[in-house]
Each structure stands twice: as C-alpha cells, then as structure tokens.
PDB file of N, CA and C in Angstrom:
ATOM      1  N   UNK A   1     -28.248-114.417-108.614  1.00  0.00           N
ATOM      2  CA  UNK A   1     -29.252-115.480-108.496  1.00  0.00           C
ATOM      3  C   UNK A   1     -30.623-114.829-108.484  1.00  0.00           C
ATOM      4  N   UNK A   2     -31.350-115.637-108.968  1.00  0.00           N
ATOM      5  CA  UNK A   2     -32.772-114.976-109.195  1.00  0.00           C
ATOM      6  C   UNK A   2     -34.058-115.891-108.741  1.00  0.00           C
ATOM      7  N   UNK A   3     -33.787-116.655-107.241  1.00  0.00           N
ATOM      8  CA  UNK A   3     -34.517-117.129-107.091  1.00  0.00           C
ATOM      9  C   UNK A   3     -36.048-116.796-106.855  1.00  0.00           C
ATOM     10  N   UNK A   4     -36.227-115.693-106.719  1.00  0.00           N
ATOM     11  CA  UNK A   4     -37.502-115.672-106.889  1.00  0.00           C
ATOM     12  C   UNK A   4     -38.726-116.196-108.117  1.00  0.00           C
ATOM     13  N   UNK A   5     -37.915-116.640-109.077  1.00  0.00           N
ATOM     14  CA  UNK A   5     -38.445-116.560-110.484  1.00  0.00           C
ATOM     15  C   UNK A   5     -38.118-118.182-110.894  1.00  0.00           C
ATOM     16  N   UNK A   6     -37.315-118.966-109.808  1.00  0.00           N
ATOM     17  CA  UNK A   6     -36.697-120.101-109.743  1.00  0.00           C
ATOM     18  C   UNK A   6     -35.518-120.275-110.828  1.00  0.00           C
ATOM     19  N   UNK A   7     -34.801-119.300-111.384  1.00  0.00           N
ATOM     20  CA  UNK A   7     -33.386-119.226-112.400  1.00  0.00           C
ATOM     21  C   UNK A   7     -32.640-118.886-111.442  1.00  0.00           C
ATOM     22  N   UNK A   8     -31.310-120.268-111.743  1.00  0.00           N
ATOM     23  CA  UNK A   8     -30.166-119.855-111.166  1.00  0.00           C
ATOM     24  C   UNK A   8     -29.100-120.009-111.938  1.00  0.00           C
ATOM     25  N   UNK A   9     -28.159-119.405-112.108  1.00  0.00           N
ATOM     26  CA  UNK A   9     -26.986-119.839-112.944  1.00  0.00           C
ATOM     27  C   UNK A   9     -26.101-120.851-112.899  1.00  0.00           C
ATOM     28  N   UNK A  10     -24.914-120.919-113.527  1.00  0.00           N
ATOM     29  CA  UNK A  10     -23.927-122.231-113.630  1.00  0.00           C
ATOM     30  C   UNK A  10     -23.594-122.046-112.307  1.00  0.00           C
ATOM     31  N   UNK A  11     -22.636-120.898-111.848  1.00  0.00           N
ATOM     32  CA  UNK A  11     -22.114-120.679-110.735  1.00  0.00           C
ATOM     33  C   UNK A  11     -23.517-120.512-109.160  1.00  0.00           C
ATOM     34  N   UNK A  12     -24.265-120.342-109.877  1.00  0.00           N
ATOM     35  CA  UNK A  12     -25.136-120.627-108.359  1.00  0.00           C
ATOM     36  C   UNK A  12     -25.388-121.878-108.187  1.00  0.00           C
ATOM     37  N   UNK A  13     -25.670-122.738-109.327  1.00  0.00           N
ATOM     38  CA  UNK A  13     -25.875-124.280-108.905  1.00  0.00           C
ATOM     39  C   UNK A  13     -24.477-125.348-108.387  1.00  0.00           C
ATOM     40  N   UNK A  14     -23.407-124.857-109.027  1.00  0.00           N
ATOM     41  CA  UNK A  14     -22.307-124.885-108.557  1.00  0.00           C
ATOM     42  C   UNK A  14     -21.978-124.836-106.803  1.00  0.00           C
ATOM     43  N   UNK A  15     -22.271-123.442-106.469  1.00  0.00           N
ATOM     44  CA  UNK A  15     -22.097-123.023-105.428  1.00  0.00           C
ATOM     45  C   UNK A  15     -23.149-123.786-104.384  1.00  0.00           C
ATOM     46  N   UNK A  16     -24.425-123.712-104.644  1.00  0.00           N
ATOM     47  CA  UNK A  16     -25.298-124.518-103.927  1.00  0.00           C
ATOM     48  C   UNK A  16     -25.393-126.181-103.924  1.00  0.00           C
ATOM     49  N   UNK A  17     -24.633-126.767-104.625  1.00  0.00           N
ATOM     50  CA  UNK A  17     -24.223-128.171-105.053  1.00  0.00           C
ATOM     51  C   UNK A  17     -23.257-128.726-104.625  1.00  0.00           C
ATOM     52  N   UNK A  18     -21.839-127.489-104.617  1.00  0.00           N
ATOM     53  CA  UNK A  18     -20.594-128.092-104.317  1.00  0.00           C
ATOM     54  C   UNK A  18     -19.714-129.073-105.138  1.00  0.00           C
ATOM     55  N   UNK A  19     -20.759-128.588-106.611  1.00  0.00           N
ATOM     56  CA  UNK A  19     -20.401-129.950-107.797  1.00  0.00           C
ATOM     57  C   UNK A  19     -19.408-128.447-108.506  1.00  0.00           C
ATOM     58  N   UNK A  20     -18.267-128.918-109.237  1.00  0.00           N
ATOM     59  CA  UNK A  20     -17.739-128.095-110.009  1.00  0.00           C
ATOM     60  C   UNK A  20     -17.949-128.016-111.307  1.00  0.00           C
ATOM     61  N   UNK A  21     -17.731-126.460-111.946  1.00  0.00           N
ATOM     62  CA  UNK A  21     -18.466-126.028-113.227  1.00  0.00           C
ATOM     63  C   UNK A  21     -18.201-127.395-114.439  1.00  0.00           C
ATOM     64  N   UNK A  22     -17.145-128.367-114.347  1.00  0.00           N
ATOM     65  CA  UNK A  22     -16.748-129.222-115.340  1.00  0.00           C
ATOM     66  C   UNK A  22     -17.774-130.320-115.352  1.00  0.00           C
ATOM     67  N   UNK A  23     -18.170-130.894-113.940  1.00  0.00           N
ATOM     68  CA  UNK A  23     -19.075-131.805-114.222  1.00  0.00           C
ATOM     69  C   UNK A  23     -20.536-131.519-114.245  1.00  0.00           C
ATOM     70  N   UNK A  24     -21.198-130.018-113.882  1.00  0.00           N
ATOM     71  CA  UNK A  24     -22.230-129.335-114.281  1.00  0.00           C
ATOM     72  C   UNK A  24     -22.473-129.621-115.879  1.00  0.00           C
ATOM     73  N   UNK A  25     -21.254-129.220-116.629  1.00  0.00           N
ATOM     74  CA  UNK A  25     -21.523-129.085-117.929  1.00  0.00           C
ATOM     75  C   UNK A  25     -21.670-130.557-118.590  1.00  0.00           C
ATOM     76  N   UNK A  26     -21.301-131.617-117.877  1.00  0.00           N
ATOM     77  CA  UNK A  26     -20.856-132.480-118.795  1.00  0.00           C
ATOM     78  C   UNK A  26     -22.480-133.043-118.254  1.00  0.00           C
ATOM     79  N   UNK A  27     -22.917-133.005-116.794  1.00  0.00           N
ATOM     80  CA  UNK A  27     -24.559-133.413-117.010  1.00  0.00           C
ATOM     81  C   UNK A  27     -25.377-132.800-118.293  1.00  0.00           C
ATOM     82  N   UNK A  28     -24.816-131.197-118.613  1.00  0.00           N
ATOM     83  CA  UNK A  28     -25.911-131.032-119.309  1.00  0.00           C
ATOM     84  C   UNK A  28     -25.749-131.307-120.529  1.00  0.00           C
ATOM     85  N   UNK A  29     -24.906-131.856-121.200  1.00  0.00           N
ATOM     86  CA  UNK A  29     -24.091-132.339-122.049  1.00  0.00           C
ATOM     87  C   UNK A  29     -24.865-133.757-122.502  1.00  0.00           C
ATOM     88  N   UNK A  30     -24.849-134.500-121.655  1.00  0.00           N
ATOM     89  CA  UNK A  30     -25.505-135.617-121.330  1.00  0.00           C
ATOM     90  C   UNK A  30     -27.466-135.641-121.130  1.00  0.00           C
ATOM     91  N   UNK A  31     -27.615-134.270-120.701  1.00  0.00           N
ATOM     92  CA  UNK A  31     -28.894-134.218-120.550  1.00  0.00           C
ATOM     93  C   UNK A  31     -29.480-134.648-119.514  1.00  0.00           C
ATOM     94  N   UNK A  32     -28.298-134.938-118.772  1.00  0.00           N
ATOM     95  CA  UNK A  32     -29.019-134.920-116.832  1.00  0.00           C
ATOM     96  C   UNK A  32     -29.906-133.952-116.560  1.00  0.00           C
ATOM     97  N   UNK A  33     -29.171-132.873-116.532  1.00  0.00           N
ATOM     98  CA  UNK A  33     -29.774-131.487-116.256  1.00  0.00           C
ATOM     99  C   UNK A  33     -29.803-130.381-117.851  1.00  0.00           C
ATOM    100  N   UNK A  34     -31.457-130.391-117.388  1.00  0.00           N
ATOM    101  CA  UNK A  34     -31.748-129.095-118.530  1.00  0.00           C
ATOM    102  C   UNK A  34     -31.105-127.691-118.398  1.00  0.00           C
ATOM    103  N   UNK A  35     -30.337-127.248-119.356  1.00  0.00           N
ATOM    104  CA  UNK A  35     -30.594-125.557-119.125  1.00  0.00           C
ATOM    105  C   UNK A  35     -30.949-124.792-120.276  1.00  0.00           C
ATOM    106  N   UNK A  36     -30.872-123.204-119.776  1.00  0.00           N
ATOM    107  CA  UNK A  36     -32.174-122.727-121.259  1.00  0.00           C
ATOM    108  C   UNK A  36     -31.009-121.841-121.381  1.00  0.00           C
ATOM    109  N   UNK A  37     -30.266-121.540-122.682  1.00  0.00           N
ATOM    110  CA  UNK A  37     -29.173-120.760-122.965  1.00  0.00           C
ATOM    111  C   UNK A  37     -28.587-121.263-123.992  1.00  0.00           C
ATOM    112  N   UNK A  38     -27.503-120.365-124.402  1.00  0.00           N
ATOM    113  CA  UNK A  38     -26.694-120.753-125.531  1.00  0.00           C
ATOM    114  C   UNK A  38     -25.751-120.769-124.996  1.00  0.00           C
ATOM    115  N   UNK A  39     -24.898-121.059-124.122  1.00  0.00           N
ATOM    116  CA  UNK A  39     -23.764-121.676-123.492  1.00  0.00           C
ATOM    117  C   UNK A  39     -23.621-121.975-122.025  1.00  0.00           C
ATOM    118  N   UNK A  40     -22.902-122.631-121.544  1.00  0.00           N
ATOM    119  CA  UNK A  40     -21.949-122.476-119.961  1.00  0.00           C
ATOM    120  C   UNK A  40     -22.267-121.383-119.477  1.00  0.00           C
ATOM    121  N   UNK A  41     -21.996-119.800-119.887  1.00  0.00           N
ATOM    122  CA  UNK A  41     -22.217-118.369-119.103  1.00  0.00           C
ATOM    123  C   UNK A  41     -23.124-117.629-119.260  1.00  0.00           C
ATOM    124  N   UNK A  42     -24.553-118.483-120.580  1.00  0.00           N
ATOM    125  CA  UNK A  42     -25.617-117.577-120.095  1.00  0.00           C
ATOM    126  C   UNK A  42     -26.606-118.570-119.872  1.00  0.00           C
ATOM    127  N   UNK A  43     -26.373-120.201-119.462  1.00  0.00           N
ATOM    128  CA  UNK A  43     -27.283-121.145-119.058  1.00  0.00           C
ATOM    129  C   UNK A  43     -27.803-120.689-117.737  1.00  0.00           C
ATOM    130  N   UNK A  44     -28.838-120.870-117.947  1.00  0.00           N
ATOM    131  CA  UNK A  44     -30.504-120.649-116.793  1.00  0.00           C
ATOM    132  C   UNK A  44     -31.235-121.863-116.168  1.00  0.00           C
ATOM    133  N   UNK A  45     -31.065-122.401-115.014  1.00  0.00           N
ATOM    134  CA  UNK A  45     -31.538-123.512-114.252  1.00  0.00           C
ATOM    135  C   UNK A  45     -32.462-123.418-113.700  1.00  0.00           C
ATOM    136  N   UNK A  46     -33.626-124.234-113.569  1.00  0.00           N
ATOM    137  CA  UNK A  46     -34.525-124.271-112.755  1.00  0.00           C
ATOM    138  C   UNK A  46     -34.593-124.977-111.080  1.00  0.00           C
ATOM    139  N   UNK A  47     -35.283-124.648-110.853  1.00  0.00           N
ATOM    140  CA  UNK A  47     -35.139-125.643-109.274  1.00  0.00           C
ATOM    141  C   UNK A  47     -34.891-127.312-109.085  1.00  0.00           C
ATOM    142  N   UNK A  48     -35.670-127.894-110.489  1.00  0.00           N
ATOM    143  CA  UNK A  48     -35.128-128.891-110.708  1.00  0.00           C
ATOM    144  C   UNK A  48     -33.993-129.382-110.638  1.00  0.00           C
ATOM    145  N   UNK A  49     -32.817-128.555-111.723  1.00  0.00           N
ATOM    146  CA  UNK A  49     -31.740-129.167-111.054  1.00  0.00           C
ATOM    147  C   UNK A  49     -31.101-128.816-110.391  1.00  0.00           C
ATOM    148  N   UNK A  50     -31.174-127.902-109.310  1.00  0.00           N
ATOM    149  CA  UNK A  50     -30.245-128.379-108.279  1.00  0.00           C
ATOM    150  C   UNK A  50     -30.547-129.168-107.220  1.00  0.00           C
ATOM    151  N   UNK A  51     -32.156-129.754-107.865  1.00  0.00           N
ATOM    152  CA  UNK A  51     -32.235-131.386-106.817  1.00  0.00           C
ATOM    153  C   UNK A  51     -31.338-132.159-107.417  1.00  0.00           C
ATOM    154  N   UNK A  52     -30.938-132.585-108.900  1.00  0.00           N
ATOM    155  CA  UNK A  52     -30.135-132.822-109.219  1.00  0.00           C
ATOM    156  C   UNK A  52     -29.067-132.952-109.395  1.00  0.00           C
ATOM    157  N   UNK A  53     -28.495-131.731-108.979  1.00  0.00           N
ATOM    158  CA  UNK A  53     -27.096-131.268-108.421  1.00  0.00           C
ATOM    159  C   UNK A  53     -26.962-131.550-106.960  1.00  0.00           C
ATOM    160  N   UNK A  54     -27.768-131.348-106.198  1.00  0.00           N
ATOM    161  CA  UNK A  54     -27.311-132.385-104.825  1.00  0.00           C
ATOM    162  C   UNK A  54     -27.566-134.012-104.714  1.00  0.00           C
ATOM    163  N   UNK A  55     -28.248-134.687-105.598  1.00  0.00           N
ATOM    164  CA  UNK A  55     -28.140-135.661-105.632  1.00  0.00           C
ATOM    165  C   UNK A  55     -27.003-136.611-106.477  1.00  0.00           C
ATOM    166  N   UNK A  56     -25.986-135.753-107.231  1.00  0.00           N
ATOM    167  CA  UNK A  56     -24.804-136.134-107.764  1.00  0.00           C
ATOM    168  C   UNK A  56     -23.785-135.635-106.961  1.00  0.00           C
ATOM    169  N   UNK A  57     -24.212-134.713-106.198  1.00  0.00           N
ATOM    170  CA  UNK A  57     -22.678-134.581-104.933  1.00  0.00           C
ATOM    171  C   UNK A  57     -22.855-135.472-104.375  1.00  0.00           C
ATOM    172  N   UNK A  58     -24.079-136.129-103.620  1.00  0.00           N
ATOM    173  CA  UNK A  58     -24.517-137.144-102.589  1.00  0.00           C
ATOM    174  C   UNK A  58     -23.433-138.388-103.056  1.00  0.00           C
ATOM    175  N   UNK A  59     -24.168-138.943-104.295  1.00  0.00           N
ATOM    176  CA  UNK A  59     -23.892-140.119-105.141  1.00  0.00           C
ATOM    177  C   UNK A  59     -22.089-139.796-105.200  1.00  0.00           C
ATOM    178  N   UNK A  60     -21.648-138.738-105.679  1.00  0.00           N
ATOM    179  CA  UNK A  60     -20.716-138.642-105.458  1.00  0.00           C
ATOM    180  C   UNK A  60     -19.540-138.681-104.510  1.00  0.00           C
ATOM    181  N   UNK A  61     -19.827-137.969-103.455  1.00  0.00           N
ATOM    182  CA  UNK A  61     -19.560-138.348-101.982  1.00  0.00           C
ATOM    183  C   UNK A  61     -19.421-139.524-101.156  1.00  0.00           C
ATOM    184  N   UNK A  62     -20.906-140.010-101.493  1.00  0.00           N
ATOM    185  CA  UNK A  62     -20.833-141.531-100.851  1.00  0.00           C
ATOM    186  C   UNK A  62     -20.437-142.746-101.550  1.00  0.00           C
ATOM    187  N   UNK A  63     -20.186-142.372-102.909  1.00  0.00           N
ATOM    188  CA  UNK A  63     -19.693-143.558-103.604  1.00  0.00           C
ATOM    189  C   UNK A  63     -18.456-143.519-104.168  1.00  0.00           C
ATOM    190  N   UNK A  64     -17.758-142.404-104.436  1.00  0.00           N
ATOM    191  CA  UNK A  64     -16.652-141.804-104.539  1.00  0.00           C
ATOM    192  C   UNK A  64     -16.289-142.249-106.165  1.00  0.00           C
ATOM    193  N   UNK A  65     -17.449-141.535-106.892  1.00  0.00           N
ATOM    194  CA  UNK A  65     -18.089-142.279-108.296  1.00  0.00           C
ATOM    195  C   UNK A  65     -17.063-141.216-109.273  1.00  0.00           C
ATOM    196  N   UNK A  66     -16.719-141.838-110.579  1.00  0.00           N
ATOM    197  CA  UNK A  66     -15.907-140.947-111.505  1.00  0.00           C
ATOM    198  C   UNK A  66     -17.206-140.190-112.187  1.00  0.00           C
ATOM    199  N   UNK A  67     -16.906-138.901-113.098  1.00  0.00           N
ATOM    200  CA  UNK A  67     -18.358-138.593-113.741  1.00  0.00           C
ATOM    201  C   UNK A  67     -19.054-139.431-114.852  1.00  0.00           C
ATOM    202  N   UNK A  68     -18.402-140.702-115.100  1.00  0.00           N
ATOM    203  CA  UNK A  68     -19.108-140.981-116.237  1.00  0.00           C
ATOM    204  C   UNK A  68     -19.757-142.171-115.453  1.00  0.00           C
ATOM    205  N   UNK A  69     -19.498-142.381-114.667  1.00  0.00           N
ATOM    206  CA  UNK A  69     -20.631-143.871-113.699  1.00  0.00           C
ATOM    207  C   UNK A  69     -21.713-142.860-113.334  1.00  0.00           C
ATOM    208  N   UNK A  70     -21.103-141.840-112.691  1.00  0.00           N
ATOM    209  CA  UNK A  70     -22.679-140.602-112.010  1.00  0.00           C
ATOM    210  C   UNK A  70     -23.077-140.211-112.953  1.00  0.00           C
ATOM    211  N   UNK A  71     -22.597-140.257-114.045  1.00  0.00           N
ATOM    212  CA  UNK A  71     -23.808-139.443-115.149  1.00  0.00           C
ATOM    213  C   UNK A  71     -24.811-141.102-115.613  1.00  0.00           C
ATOM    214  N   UNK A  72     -24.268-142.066-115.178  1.00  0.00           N
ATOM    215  CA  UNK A  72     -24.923-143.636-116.178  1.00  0.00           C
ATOM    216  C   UNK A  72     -25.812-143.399-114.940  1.00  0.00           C
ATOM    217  N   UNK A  73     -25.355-143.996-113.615  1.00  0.00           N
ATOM    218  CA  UNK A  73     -26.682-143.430-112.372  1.00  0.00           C
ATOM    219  C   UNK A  73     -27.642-142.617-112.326  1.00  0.00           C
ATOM    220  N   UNK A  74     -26.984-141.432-112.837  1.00  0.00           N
ATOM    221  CA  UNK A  74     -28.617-140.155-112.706  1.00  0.00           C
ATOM    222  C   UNK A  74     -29.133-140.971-113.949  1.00  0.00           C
ATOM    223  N   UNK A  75     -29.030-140.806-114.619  1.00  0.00           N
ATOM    224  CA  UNK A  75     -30.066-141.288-115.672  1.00  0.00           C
ATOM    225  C   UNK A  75     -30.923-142.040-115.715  1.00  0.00           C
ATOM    226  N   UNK A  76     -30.103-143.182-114.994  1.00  0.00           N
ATOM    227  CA  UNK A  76     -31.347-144.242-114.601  1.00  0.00           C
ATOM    228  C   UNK A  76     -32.022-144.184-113.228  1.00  0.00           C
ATOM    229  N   UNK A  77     -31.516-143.245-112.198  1.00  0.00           N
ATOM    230  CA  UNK A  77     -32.177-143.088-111.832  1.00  0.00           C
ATOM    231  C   UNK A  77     -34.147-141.771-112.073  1.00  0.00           C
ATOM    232  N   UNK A  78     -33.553-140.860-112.809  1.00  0.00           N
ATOM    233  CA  UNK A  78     -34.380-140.048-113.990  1.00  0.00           C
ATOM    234  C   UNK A  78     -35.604-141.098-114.667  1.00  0.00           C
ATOM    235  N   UNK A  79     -34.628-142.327-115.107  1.00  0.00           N
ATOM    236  CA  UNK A  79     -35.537-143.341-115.835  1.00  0.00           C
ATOM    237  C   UNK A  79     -36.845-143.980-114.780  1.00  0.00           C
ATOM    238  N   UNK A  80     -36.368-144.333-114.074  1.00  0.00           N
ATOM    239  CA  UNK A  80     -37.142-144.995-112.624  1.00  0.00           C
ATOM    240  C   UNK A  80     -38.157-143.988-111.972  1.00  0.00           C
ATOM    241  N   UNK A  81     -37.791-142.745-111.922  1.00  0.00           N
ATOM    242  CA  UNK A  81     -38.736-141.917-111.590  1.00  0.00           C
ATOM    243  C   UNK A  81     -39.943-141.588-112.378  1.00  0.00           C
ATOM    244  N   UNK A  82     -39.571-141.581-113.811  1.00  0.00           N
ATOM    245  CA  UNK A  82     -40.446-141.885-114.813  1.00  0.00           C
ATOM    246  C   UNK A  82     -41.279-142.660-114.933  1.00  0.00           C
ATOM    247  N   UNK A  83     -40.947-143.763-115.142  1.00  0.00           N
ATOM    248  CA  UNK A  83     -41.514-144.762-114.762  1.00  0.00           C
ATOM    249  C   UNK A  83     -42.343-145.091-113.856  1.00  0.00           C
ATOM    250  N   UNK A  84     -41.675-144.654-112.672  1.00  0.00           N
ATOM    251  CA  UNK A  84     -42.645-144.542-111.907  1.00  0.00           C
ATOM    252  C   UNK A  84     -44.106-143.551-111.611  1.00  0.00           C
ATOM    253  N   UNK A  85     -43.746-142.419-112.390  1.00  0.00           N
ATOM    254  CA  UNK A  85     -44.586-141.585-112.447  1.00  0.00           C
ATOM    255  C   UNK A  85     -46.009-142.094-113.413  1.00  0.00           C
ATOM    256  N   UNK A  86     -45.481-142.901-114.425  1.00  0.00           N
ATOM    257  CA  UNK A  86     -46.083-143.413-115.261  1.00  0.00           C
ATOM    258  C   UNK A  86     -46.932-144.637-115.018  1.00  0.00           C
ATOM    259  N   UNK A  87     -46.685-145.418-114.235  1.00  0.00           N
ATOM    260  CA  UNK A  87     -47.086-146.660-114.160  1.00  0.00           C
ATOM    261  C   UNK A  87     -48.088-146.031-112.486  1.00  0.00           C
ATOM    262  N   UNK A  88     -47.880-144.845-111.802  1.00  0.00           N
ATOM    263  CA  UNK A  88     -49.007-144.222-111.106  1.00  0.00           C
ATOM    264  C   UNK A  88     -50.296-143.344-111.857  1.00  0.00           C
ATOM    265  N   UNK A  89     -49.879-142.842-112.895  1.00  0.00           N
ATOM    266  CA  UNK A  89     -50.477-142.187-113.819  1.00  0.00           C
ATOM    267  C   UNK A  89     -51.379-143.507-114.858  1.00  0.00           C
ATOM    268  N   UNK A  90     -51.139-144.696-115.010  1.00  0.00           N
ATOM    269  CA  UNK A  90     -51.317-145.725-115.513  1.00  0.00           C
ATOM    270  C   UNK A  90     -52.638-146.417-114.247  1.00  0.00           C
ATOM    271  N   UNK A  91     -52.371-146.743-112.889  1.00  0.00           N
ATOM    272  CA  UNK A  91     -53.394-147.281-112.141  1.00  0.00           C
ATOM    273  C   UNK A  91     -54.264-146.117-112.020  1.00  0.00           C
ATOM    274  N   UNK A  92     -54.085-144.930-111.823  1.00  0.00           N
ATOM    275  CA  UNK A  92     -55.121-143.795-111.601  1.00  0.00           C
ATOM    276  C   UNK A  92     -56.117-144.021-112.792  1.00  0.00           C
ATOM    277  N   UNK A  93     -55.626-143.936-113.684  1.00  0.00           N
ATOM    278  CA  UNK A  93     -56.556-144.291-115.158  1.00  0.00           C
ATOM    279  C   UNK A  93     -57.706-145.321-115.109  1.00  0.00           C
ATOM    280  N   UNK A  94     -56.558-146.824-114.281  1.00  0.00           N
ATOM    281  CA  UNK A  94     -57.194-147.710-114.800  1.00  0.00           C
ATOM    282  C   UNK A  94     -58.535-148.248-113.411  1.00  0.00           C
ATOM    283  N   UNK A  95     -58.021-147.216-112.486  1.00  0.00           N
ATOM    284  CA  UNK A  95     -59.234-147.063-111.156  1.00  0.00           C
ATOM    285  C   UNK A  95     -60.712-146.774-111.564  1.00  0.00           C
ATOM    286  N   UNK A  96     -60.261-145.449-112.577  1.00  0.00           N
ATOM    287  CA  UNK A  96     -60.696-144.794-112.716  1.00  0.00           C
ATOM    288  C   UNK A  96     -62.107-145.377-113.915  1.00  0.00           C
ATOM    289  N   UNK A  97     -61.474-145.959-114.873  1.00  0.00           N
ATOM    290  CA  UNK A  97     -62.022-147.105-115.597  1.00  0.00           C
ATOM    291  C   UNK A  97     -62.888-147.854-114.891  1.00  0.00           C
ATOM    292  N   UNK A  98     -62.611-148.677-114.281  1.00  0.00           N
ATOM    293  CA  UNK A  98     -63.181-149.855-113.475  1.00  0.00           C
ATOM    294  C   UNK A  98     -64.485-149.152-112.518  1.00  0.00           C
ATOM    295  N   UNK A  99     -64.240-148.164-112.047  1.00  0.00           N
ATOM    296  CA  UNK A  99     -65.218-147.307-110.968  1.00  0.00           C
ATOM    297  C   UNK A  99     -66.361-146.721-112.108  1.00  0.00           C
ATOM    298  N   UNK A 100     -66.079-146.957-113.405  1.00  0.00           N
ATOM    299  CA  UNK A 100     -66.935-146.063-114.323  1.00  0.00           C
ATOM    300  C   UNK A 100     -68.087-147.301-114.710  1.00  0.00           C
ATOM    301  N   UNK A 101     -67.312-148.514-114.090  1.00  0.00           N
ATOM    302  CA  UNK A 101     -68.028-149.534-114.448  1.00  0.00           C
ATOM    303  C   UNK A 101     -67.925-150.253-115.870  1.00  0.00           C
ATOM    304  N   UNK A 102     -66.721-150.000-116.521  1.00  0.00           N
ATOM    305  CA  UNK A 102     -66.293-150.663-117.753  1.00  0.00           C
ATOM    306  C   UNK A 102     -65.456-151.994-117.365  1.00  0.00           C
TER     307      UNK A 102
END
C-alpha cells in the first residue's frame, strides 16, 4: 500500500472495505469506482474509492443487497452527489451575478 501518495491496490481496498475482489471488479466494471491500470493486479485506487468501498459494504450490510441492486444504488447515489454539487456550483454563480448587480 502506498498511502502516502493516496494509491492503493485491489487487495488493499478489499482489505480496508471488507468487500471481496469479485464485487470490487464488477464496480469497476460498471464504473462505480475508477482505477488507473490495465487489469484486476495492476489497478491503482485513489482515496476516493475506498469511500466507496465502505459505502457498498455499509449498503451492503444493512440492506443485505445482491451486487447488481448495489451497483444500481451507488450510481445513483454518485448521480445525486453530482447534482448536487452542481446545482451549489449553479447558486454560487447565480449570487454571484445578482451581487454584480445584473
């Protein structure tokens, strides 16, 4: 693990997740989670997802979800965060406008 640099591997996000290597792959498969590599054993994670990876054990855990409902969930939840990021990025603008006196 190479957290200093924020890269962790399959098996460290694994290990720090408690999610197993099958449904790791099938997020990134899906595009839950980014990784930078040309496969499963030399994919490179950022800190990002293993917020991601504990929030699909969570979802998993407490809902006792198969992987293809938790992969339809992260996504939309991904979507919503967006969104939300956007529609804050959207009033900052439009404050910002109005204070300019337009």
């Amino acid at each position: 693990m190479n957290g200093q640099q924020g890269q962790f591997t399959l098996q460290d996000i694994c290990r720090l997740s408690g999610l197993n290597e099958e449904h790791l792959t099938e997020f990134v498969a899906h595009g839950i989670i980014q990784a930078a590599g040309e496969g499963p054993h030399s994919w490179v994670f950022d800190t990002h997802a293993i917020c991601i990876a504990h929030r699909a054990r969570r979802l998993q855990q407490d809902l006792d979800l198969e992987a293809t409902a938790l992969i339809l969930i992260l996504d939309l939840l991904t979507q919503r965060e967006q969104l939300e990021q956007e529609n804050l990025s959207l009033q900052q603008q439009l404050q910002q406008f109005l204070a300019e006196g337009f």
